[in-house]
N, C-alpha and C. Protein backbone atom coordinates (compact mmCIF):
# COMPACT_ATOMS: atom_id res chain seq x y z
N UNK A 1 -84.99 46.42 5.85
CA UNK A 1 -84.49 46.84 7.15
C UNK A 1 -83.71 45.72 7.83
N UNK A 2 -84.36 44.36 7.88
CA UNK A 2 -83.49 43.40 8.44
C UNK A 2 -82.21 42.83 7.56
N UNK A 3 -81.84 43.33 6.17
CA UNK A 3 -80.65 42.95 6.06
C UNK A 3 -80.04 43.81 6.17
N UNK A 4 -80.51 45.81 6.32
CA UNK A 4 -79.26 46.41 6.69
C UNK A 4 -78.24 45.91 8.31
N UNK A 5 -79.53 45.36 9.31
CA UNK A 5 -79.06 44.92 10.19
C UNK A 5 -78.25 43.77 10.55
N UNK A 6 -78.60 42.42 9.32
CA UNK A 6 -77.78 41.91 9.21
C UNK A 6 -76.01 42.09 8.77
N UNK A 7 -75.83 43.39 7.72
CA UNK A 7 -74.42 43.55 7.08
C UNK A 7 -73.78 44.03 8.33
N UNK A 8 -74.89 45.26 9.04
CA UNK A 8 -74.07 45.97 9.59
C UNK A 8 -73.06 45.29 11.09
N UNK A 9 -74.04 44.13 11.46
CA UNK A 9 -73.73 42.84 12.35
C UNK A 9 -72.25 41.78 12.10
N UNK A 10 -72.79 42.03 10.90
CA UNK A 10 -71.46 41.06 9.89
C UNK A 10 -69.94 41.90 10.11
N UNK A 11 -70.44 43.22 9.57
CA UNK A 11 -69.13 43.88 9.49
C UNK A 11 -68.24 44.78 10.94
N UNK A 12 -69.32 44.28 12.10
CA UNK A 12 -68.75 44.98 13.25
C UNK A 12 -67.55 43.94 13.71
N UNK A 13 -66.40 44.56 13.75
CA UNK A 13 -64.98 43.28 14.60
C UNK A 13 -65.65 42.57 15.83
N UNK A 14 -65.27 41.93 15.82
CA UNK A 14 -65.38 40.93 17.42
C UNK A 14 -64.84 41.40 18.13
N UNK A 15 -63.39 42.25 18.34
CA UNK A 15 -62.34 42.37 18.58
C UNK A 15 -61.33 44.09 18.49
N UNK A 16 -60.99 44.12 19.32
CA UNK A 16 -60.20 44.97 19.41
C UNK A 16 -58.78 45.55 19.74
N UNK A 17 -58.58 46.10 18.79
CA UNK A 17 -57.08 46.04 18.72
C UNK A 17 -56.25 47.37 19.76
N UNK A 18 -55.67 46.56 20.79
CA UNK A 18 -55.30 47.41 21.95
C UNK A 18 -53.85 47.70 21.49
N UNK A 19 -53.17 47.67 21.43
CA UNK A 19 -51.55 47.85 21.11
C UNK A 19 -50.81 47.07 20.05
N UNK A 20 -49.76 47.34 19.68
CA UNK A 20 -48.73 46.53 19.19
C UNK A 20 -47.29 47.18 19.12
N UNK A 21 -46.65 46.52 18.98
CA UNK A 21 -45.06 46.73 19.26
C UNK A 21 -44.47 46.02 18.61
N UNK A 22 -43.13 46.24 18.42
CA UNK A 22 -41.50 45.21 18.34
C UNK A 22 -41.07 44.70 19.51
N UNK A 23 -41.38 43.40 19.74
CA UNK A 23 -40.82 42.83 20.76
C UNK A 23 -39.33 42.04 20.41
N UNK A 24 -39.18 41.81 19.36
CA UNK A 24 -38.17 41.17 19.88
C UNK A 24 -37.87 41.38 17.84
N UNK A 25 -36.23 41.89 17.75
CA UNK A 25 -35.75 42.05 16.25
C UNK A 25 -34.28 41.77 16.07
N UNK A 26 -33.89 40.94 14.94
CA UNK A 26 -32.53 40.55 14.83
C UNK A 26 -32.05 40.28 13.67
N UNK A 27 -31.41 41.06 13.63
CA UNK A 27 -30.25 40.98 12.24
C UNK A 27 -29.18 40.30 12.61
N UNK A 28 -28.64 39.20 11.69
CA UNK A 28 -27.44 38.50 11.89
C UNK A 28 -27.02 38.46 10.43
N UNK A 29 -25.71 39.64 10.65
CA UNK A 29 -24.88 39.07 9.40
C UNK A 29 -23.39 38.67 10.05
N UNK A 30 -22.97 37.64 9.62
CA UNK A 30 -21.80 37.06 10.94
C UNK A 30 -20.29 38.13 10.19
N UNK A 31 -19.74 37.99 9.13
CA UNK A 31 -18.75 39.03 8.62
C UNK A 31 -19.58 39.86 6.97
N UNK A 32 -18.21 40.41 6.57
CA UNK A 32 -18.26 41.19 5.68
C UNK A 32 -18.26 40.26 4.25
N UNK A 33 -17.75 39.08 4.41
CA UNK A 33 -17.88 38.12 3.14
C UNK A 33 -19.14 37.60 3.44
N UNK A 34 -20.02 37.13 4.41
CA UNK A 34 -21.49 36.60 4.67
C UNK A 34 -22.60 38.04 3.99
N UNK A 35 -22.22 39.23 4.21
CA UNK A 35 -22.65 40.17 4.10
C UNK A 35 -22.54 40.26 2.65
N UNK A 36 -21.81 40.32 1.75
CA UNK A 36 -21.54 40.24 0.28
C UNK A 36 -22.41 39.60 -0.22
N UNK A 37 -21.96 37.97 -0.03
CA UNK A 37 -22.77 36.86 -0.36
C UNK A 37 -24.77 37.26 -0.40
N UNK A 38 -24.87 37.62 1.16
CA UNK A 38 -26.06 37.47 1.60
C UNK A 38 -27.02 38.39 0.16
N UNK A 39 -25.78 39.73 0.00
CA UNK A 39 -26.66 40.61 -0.96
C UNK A 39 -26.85 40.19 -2.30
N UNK A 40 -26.15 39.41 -2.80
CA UNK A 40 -26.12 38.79 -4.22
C UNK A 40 -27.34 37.51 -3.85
N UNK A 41 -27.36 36.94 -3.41
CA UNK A 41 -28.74 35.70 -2.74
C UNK A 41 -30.04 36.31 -2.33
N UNK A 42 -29.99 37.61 -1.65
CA UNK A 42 -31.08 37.97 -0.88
C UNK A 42 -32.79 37.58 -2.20
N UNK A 43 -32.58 37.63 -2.95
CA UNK A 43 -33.76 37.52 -3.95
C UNK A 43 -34.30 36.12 -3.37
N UNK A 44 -33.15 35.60 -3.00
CA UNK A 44 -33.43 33.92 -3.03
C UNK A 44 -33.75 33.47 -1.61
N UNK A 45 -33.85 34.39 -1.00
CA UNK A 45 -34.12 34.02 0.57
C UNK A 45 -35.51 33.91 0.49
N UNK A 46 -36.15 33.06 2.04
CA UNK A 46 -37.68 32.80 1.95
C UNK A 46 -38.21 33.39 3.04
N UNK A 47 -39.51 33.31 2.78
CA UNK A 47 -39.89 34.31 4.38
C UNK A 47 -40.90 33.27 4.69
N UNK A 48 -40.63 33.03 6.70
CA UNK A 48 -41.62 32.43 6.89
C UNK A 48 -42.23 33.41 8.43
N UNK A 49 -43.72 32.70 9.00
CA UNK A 49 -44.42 33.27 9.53
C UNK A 49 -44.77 32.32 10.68
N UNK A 50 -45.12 32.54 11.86
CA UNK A 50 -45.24 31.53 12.49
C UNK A 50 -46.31 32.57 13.58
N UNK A 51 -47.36 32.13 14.06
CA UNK A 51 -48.11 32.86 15.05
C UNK A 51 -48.78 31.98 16.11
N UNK A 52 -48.56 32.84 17.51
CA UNK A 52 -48.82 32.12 18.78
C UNK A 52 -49.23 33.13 20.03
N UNK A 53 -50.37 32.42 20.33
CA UNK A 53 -51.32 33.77 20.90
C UNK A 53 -51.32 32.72 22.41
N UNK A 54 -51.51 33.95 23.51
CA UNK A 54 -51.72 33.49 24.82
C UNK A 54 -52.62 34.42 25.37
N UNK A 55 -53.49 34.07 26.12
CA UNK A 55 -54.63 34.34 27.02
C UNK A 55 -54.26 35.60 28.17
N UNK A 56 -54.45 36.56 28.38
CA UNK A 56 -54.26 37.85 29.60
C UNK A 56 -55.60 38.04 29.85
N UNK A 57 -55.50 38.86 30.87
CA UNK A 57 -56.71 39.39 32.08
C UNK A 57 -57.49 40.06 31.16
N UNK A 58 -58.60 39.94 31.56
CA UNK A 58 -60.05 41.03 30.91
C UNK A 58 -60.09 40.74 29.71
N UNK A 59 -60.33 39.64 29.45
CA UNK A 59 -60.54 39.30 27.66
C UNK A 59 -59.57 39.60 26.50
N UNK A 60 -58.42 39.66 27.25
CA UNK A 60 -57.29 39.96 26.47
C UNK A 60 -56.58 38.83 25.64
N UNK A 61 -55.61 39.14 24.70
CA UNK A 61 -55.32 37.96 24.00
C UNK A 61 -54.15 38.72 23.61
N UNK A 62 -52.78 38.37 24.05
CA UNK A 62 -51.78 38.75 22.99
C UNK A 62 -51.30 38.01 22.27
N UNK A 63 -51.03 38.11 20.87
CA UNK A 63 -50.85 37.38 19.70
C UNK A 63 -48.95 37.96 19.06
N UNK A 64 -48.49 36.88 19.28
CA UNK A 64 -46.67 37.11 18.48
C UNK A 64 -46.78 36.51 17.38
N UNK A 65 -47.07 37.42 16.14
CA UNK A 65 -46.43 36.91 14.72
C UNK A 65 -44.90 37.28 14.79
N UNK A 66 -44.16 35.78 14.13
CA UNK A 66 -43.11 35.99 13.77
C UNK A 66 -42.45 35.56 12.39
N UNK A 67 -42.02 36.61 11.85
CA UNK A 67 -41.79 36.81 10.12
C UNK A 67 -39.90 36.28 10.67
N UNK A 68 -39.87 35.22 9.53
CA UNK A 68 -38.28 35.04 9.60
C UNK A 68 -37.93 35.16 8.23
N UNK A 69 -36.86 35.82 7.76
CA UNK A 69 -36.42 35.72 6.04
C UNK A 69 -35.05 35.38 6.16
N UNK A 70 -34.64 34.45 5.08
CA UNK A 70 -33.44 33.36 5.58
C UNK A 70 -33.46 32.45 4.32
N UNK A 71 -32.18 32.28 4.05
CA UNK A 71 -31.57 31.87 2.76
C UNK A 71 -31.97 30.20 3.20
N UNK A 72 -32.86 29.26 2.31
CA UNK A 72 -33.14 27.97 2.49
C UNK A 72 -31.82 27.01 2.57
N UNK A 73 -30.94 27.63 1.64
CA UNK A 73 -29.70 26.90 1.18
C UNK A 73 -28.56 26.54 2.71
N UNK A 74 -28.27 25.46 2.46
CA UNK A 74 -26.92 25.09 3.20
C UNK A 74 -25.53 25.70 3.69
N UNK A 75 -25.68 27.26 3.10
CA UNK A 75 -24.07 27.84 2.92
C UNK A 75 -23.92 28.22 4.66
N UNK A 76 -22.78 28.10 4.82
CA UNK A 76 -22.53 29.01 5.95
C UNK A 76 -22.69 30.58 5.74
N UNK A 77 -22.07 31.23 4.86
CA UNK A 77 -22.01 32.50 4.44
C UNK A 77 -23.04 32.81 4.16
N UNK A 78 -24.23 33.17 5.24
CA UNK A 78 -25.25 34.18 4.84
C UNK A 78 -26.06 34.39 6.20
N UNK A 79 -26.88 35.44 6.23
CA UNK A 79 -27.53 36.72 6.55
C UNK A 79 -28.62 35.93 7.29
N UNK A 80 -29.57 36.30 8.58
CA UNK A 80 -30.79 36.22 8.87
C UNK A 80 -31.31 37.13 9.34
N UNK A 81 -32.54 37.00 9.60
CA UNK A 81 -33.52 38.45 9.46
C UNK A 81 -35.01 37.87 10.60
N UNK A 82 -34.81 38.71 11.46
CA UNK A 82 -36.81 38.00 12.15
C UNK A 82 -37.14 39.31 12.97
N UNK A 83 -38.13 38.92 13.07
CA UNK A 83 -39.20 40.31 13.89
C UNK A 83 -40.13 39.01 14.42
N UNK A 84 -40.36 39.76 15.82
CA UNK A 84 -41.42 39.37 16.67
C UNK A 84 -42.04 40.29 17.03
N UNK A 85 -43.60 40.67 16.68
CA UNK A 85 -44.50 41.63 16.57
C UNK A 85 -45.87 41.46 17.42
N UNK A 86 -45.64 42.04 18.68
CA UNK A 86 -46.67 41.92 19.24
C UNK A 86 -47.88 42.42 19.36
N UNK A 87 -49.22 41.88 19.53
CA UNK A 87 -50.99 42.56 19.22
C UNK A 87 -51.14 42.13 20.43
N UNK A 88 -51.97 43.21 21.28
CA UNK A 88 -52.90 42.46 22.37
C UNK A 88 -54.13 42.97 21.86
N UNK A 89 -55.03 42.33 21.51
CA UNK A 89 -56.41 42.32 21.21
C UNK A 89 -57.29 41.90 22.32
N UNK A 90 -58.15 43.08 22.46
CA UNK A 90 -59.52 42.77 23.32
C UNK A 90 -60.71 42.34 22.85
N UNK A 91 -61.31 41.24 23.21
CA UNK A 91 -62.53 40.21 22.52
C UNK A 91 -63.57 41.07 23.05
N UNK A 92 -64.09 41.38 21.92
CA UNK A 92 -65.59 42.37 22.26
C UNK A 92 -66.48 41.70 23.10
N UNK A 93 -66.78 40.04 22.45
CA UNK A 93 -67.95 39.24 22.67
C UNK A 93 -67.75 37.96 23.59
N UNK A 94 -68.85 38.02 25.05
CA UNK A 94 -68.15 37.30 25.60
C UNK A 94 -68.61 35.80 24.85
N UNK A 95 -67.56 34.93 25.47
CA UNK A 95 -68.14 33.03 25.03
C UNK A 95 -67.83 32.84 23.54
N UNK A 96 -67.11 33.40 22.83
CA UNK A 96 -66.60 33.19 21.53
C UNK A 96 -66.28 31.90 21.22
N UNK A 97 -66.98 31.00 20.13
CA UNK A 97 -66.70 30.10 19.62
C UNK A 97 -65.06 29.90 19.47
N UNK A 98 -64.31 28.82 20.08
CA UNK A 98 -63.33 28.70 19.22
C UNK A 98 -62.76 28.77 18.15
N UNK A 99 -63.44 28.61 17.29
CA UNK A 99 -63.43 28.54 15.66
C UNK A 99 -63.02 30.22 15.24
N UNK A 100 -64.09 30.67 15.76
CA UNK A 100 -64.27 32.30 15.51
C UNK A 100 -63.13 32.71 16.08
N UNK A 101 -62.58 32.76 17.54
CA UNK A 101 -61.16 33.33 18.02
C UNK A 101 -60.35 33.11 17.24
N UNK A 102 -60.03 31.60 16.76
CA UNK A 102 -58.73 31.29 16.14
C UNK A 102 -58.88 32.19 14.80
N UNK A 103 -59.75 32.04 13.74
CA UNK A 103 -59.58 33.47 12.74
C UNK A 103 -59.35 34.50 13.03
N UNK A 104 -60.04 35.28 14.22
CA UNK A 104 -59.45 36.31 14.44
C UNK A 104 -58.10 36.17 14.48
N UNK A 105 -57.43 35.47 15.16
CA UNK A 105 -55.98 35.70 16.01
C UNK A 105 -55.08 35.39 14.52
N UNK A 106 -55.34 34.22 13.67
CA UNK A 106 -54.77 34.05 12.54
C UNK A 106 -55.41 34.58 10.91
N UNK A 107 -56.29 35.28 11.53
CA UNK A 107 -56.79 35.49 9.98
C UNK A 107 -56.93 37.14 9.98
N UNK A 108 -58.09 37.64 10.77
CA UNK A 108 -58.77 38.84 10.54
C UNK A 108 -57.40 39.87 11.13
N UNK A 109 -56.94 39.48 12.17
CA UNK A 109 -55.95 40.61 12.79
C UNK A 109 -54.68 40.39 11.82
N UNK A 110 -54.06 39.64 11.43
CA UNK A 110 -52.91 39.42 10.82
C UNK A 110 -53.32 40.33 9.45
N UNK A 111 -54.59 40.13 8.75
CA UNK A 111 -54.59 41.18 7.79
C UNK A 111 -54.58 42.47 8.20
N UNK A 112 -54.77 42.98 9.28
CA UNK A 112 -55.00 44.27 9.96
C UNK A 112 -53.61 44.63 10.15
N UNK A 113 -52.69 43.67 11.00
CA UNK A 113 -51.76 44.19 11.38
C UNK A 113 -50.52 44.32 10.01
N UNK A 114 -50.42 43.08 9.39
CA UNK A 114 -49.35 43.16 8.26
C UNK A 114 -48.97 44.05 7.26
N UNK A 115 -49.59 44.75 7.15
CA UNK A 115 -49.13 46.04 5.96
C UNK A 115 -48.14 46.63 6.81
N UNK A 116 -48.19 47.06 7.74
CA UNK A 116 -47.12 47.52 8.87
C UNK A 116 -46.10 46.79 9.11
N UNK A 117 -46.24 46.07 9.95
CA UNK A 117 -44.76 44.65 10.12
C UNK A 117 -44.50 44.36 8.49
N UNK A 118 -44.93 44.24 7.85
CA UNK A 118 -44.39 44.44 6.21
C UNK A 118 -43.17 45.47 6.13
N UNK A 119 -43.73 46.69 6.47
CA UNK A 119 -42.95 47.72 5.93
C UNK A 119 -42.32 48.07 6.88
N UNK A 120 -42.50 47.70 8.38
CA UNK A 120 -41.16 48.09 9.23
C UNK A 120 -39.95 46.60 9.22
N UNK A 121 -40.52 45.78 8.80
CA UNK A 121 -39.69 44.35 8.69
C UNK A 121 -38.67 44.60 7.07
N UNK A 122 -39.43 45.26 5.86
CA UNK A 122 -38.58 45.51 4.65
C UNK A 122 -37.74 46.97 5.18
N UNK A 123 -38.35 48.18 6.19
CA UNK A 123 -37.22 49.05 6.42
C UNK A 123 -35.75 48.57 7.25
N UNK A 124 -36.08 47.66 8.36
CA UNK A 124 -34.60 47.02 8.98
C UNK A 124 -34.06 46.67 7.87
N UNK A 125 -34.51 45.46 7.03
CA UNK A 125 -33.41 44.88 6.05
C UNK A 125 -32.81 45.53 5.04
N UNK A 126 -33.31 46.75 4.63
CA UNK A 126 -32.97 47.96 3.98
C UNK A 126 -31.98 48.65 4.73
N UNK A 127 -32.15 49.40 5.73
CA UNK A 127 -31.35 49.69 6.89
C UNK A 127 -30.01 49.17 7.44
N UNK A 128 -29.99 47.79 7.39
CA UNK A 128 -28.97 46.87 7.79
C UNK A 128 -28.28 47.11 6.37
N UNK A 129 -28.55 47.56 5.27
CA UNK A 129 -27.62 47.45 4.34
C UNK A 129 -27.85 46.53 2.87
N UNK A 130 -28.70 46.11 2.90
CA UNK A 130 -29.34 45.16 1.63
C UNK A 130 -30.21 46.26 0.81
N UNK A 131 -29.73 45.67 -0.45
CA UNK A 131 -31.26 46.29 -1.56
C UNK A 131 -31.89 46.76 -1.02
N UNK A 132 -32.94 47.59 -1.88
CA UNK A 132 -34.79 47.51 -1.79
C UNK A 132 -34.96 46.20 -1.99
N UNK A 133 -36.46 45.71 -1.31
CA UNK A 133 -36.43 44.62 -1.05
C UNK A 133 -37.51 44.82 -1.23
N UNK A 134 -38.43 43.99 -1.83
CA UNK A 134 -39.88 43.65 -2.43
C UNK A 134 -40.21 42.19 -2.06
N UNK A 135 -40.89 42.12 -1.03
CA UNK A 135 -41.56 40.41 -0.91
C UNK A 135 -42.93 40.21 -2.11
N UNK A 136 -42.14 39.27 -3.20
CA UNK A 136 -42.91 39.08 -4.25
C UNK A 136 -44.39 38.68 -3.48
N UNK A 137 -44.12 37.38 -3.17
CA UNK A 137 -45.67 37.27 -2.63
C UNK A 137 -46.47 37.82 -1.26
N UNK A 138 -47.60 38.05 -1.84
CA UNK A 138 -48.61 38.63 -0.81
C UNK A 138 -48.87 37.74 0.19
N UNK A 139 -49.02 37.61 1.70
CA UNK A 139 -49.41 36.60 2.23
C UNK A 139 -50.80 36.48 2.41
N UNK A 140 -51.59 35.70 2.22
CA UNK A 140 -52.83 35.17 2.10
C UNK A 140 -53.77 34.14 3.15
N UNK A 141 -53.60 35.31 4.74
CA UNK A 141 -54.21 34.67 5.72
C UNK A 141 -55.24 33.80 5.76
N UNK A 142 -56.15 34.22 4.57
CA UNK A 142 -57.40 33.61 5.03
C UNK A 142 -56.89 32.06 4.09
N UNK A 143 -56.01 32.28 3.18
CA UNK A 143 -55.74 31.01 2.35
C UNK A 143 -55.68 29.97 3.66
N UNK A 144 -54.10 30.64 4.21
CA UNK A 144 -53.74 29.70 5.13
C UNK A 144 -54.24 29.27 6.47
N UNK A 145 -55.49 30.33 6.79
CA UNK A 145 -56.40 29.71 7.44
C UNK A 145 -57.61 28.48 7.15
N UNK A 146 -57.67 28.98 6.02
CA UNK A 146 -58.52 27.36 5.41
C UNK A 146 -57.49 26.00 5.23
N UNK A 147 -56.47 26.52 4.38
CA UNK A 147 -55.68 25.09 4.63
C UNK A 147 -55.15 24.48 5.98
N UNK A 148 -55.31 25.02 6.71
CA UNK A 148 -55.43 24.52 8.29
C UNK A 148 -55.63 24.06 8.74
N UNK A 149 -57.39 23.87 8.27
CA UNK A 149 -58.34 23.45 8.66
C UNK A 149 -58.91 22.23 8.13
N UNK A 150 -57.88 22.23 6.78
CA UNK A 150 -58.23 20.93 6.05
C UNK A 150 -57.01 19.73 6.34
């Protein structure tokens, strides 16, 4: 009996997920030769992620992941791509360890939310006119929440 109570403790969120949106989205292809270029490279472009959460009323927390995909290389002639994706999450529990918020905000919600901003971030760049577009790698919150920390 006391470890069903323990799992079931384990597996309740801290947290709750109140909204999310597109706050802020941008395609930049500057001409029609950047646009060429960009589609013959796009394999070679990188995606990065950057997340930054601020404090609101009633235990609120809104959190902006932002996904940028963007050719590493030096050329002038090419393409950029970003989404700013907003979560306001409500903290179930009051007095939350620091430790514990920051996973949530970078670990537990980012797996929650990303299958989505995935696939509305690969429909714009599809949309704008590029390939199908497959981001080879999976991103691996909790990875990059431990290396964080180290």
């Amino acid at each position: 009996m006391v470890n069903m109570r323990i799992s079931e403790k384990m597996m309740t969120k801290k947290y709750e997920l109140v909204l999310n949106y597109i706050k802020d989205l941008s395609v930049e292809v500057p001409d029609s030769e950047s646009f060429i270029i960009s589609r013959e490279q796009i394999s070679k472009y990188v995606m990065g992620i950057n997340i930054n959460s601020k404090a609101l009323k009633n235990k609120m927390i809104e959190v902006i992941t932002k996904l940028e995909y963007k050719d590493p290389g030096h050329s002038k002639k090419k393409s950029y791509f970003e989404i700013l994706y907003a979560s306001v999450i409500k903290v179930k529990e009051e007095n939350l360890d620091k430790k514990v918020l920051e996973k949530i905000i970078l670990c537990d919600l980012q797996n929650e939310i990303y299958p989505k901003l995935e696939k509305i971030f690969l429909g714009v760049i599809k949309n704008a006119g590029f390939p199908d577009l497959k981001f080879e790698k999976k991103i691996d919150f909790e990875q990059l929440y431990n290396q964080r920390l180290n």
